[in-house]
PDB file of N, CA and C in Angstrom:
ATOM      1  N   UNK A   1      10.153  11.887  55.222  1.00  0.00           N
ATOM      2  CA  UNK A   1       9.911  11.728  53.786  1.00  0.00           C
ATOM      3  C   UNK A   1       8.963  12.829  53.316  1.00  0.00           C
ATOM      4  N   UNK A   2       9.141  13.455  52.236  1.00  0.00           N
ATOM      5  CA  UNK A   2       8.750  14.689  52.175  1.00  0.00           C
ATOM      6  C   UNK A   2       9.088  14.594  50.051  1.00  0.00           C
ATOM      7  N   UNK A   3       7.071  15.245  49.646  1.00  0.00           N
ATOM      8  CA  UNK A   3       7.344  15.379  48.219  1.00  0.00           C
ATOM      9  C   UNK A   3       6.478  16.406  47.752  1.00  0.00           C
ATOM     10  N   UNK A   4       6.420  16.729  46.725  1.00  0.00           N
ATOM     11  CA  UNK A   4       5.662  18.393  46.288  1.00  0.00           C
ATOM     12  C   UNK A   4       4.242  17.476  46.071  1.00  0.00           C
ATOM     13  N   UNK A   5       3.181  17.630  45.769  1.00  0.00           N
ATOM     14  CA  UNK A   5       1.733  17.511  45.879  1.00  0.00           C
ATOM     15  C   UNK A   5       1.210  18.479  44.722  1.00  0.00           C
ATOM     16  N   UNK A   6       0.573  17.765  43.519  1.00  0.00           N
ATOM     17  CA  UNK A   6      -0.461  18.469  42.565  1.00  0.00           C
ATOM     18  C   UNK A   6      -1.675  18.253  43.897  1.00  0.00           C
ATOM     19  N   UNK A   7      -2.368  17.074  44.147  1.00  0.00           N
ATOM     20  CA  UNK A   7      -3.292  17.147  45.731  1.00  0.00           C
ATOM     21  C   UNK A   7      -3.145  15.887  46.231  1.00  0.00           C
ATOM     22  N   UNK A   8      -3.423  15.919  47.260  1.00  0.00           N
ATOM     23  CA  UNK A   8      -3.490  14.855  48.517  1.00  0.00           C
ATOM     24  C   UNK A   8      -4.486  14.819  49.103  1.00  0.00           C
ATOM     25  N   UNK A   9      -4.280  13.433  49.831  1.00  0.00           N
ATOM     26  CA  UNK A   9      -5.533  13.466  51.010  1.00  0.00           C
ATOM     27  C   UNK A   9      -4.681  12.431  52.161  1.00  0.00           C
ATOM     28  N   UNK A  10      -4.910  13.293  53.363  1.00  0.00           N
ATOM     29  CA  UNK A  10      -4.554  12.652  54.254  1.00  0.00           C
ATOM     30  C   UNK A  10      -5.534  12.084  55.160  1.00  0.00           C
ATOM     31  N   UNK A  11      -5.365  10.387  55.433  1.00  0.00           N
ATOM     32  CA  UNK A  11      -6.991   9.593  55.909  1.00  0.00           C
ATOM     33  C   UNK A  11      -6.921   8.656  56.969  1.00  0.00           C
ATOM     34  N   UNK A  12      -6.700   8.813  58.044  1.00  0.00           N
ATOM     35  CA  UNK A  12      -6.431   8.190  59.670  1.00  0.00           C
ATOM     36  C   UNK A  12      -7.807   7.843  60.268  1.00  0.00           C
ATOM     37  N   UNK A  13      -8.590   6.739  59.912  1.00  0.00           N
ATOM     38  CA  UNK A  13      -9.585   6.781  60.066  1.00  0.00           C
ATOM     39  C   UNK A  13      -9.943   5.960  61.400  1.00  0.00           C
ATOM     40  N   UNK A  14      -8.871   5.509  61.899  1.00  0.00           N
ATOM     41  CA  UNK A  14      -9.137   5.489  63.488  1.00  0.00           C
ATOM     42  C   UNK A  14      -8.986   6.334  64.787  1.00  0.00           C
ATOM     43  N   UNK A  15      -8.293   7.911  63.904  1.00  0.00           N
ATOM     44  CA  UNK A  15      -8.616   9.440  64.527  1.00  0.00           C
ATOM     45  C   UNK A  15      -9.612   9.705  64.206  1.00  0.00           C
ATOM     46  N   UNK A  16     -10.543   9.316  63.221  1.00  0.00           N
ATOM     47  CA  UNK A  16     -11.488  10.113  62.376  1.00  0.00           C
ATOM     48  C   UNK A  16     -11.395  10.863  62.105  1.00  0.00           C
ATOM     49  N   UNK A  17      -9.865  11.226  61.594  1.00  0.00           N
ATOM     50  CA  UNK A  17      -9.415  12.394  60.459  1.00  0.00           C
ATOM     51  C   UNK A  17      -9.076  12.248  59.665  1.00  0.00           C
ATOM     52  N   UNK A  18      -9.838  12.948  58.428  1.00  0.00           N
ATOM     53  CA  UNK A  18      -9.504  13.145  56.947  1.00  0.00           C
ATOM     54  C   UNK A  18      -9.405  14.498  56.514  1.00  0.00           C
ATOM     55  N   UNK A  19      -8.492  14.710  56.036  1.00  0.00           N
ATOM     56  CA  UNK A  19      -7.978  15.886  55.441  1.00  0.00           C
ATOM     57  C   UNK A  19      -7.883  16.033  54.194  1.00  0.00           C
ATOM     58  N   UNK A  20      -8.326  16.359  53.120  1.00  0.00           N
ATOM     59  CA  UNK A  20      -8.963  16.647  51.718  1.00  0.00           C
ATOM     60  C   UNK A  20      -8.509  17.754  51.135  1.00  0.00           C
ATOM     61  N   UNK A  21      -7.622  17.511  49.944  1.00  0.00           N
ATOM     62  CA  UNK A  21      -7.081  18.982  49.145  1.00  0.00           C
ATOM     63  C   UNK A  21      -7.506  18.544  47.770  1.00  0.00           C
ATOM     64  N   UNK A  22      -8.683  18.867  47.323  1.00  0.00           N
ATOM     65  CA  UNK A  22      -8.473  19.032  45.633  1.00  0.00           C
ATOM     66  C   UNK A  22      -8.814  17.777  45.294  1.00  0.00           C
ATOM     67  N   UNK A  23      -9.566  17.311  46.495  1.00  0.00           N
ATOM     68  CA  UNK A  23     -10.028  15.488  45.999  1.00  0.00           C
ATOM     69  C   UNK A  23     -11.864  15.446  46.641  1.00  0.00           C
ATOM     70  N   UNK A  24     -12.617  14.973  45.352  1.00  0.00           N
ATOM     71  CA  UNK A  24     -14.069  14.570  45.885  1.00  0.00           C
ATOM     72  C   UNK A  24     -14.084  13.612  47.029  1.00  0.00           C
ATOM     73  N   UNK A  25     -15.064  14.089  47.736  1.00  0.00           N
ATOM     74  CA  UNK A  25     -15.693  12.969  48.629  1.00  0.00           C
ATOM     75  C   UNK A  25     -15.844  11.607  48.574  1.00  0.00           C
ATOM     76  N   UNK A  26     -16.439  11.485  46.982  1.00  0.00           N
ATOM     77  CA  UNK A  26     -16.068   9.559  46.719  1.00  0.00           C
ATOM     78  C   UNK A  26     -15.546   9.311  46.728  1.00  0.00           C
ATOM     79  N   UNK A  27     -14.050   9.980  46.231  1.00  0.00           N
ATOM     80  CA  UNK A  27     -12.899   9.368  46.213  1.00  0.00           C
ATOM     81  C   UNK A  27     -12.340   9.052  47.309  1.00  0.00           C
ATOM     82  N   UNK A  28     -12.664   9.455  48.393  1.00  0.00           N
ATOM     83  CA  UNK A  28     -12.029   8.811  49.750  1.00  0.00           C
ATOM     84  C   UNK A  28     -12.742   8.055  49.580  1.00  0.00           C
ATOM     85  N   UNK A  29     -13.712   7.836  49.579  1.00  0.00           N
ATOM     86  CA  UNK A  29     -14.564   6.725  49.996  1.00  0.00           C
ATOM     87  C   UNK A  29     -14.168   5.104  48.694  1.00  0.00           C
ATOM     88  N   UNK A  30     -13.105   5.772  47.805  1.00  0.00           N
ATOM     89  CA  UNK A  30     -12.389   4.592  46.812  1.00  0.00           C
ATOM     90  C   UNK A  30     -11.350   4.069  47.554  1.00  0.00           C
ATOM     91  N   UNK A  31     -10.478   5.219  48.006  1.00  0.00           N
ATOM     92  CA  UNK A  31      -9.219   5.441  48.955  1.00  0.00           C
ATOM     93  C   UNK A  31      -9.542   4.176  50.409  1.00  0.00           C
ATOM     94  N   UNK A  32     -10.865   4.667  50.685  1.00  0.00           N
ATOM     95  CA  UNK A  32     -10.628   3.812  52.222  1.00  0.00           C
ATOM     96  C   UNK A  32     -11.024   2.504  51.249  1.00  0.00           C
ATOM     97  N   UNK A  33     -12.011   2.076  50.807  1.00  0.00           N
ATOM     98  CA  UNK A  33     -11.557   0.333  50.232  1.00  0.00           C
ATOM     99  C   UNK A  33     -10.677  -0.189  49.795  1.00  0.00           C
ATOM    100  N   UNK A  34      -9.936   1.023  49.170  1.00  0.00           N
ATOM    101  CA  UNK A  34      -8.785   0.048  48.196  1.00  0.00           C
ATOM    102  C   UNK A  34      -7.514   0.163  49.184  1.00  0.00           C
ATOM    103  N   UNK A  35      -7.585   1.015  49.881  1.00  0.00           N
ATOM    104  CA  UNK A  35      -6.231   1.023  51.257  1.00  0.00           C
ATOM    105  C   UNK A  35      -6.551   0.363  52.643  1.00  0.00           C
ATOM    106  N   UNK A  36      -7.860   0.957  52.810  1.00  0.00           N
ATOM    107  CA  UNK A  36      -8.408   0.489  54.112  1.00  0.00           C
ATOM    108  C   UNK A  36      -7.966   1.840  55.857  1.00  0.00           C
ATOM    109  N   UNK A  37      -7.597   1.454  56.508  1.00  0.00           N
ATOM    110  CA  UNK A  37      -7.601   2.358  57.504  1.00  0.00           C
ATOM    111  C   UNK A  37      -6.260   2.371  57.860  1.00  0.00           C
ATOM    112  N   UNK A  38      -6.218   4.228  58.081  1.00  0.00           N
ATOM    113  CA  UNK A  38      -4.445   4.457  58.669  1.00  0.00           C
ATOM    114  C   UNK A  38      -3.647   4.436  57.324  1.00  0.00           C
ATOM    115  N   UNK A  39      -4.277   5.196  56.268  1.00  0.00           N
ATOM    116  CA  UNK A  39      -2.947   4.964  54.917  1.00  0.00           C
ATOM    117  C   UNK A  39      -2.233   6.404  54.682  1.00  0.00           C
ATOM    118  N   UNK A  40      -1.697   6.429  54.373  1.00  0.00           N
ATOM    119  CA  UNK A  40      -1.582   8.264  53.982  1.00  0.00           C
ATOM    120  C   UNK A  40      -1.421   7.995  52.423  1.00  0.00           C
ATOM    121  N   UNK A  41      -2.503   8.641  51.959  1.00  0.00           N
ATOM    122  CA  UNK A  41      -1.961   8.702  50.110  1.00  0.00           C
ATOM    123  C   UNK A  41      -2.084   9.694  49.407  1.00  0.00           C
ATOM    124  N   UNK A  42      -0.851  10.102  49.047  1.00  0.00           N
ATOM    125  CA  UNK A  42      -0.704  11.439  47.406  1.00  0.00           C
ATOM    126  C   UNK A  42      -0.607  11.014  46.183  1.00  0.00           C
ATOM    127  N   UNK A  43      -1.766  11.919  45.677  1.00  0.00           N
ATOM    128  CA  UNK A  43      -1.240  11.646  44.493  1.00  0.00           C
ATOM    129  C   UNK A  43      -0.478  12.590  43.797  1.00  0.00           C
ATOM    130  N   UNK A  44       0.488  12.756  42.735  1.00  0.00           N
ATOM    131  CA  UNK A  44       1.153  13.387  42.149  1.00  0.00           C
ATOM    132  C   UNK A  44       0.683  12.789  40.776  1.00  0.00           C
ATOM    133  N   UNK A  45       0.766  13.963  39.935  1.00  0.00           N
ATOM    134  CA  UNK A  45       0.322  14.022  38.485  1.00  0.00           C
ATOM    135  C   UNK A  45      -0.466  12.785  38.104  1.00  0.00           C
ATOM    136  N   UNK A  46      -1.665  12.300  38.905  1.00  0.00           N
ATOM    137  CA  UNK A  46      -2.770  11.684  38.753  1.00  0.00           C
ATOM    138  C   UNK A  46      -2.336   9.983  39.101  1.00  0.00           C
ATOM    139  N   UNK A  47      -1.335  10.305  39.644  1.00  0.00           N
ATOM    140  CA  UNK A  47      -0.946   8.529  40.162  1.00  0.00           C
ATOM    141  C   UNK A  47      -0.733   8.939  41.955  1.00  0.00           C
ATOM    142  N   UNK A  48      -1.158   7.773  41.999  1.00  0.00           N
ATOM    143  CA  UNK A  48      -1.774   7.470  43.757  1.00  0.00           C
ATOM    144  C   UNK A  48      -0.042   6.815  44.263  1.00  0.00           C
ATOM    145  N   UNK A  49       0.506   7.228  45.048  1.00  0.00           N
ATOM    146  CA  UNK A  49       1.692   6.832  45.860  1.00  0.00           C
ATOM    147  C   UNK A  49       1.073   6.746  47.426  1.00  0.00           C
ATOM    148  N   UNK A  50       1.131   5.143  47.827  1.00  0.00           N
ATOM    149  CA  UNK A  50       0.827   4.606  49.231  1.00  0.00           C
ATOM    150  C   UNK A  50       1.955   5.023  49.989  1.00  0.00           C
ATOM    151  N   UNK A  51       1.892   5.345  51.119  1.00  0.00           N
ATOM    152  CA  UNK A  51       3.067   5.077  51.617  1.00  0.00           C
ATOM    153  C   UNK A  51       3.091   4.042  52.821  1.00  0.00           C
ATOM    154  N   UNK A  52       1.886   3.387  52.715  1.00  0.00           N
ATOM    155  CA  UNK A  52       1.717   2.024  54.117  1.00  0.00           C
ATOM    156  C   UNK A  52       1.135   2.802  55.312  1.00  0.00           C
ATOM    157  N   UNK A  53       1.198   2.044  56.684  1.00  0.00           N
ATOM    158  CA  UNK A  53       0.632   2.760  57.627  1.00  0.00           C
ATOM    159  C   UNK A  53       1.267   4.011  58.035  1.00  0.00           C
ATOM    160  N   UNK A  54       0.524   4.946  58.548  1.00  0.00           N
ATOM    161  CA  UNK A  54       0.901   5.760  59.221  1.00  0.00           C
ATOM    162  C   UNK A  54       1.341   6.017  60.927  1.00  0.00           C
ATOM    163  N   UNK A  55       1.918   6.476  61.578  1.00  0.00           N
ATOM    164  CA  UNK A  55       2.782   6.445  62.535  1.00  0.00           C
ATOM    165  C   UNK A  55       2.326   8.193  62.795  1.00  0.00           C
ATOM    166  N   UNK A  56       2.985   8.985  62.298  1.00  0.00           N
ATOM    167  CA  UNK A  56       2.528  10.498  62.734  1.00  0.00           C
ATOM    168  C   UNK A  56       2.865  11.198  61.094  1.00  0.00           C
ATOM    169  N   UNK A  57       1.992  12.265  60.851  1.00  0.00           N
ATOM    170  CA  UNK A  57       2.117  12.735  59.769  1.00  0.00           C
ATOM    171  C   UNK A  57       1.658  13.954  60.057  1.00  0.00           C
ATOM    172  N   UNK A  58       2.064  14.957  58.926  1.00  0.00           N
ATOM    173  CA  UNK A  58       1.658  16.585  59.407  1.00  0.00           C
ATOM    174  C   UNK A  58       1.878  17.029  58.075  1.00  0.00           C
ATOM    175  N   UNK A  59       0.280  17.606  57.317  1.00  0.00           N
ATOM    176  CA  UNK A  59       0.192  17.713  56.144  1.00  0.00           C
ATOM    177  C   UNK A  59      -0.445  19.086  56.406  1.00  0.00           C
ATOM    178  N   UNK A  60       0.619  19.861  55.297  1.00  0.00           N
ATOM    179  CA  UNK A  60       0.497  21.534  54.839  1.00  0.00           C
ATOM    180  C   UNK A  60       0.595  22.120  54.037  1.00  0.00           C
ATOM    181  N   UNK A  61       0.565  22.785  53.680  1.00  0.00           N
ATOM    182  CA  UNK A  61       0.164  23.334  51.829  1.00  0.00           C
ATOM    183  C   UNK A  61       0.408  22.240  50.941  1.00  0.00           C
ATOM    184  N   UNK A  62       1.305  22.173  50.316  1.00  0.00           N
ATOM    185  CA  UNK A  62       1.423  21.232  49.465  1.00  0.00           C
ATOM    186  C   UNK A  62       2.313  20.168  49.971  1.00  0.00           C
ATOM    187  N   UNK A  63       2.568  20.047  50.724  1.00  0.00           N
ATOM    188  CA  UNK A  63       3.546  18.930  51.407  1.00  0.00           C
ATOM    189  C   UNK A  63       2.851  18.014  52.279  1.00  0.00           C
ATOM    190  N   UNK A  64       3.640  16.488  52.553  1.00  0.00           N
ATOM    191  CA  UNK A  64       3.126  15.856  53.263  1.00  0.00           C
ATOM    192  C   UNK A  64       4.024  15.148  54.050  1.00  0.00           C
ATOM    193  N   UNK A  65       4.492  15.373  55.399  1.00  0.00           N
ATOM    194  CA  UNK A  65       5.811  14.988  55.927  1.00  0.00           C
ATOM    195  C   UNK A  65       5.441  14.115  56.409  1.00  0.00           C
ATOM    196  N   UNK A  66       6.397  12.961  56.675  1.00  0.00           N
ATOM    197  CA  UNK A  66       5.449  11.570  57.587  1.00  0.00           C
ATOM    198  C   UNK A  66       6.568  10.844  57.875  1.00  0.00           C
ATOM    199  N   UNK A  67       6.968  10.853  59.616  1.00  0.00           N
ATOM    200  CA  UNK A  67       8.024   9.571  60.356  1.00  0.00           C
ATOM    201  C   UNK A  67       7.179   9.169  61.116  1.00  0.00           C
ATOM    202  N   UNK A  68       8.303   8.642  62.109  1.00  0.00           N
ATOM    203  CA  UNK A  68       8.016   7.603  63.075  1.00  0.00           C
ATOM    204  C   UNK A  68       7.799   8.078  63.987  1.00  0.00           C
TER     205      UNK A  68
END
């Protein structure tokens, strides 16, 4: 599954990786309460699209690819 990105943040917080494009620091810190851990979320033109847990994901320029 694969979509174009105004910015993203990708947030696996039982890797303790977060990956941050074009998004403040608090705002993860909105991101992990209101999702919680293991979410991957983009937003596109200022709306937040969940896509549930994550499994493996690999986020690059503006893209965010994510299977199983």
């Amino acid at each position: 599954m694969s979509m174009q990105l105004s910015t993203g943040v990708l947030f696996k917080e039982n890797n303790n990786l977060v990956i941050i494009r074009g998004i403040e620091k608090e705002t993860i810190e909105q991101i992990k309460s209101q999702y919680g851990k293991e979410r991957c979320i983009c937003y596109v033109g200022g709306q937040s699209v969940d896509y549930g847990p994550v499994k493996h994901a690999l986020f690059w320029m503006d893209r965010v690819d994510i299977g199983d």
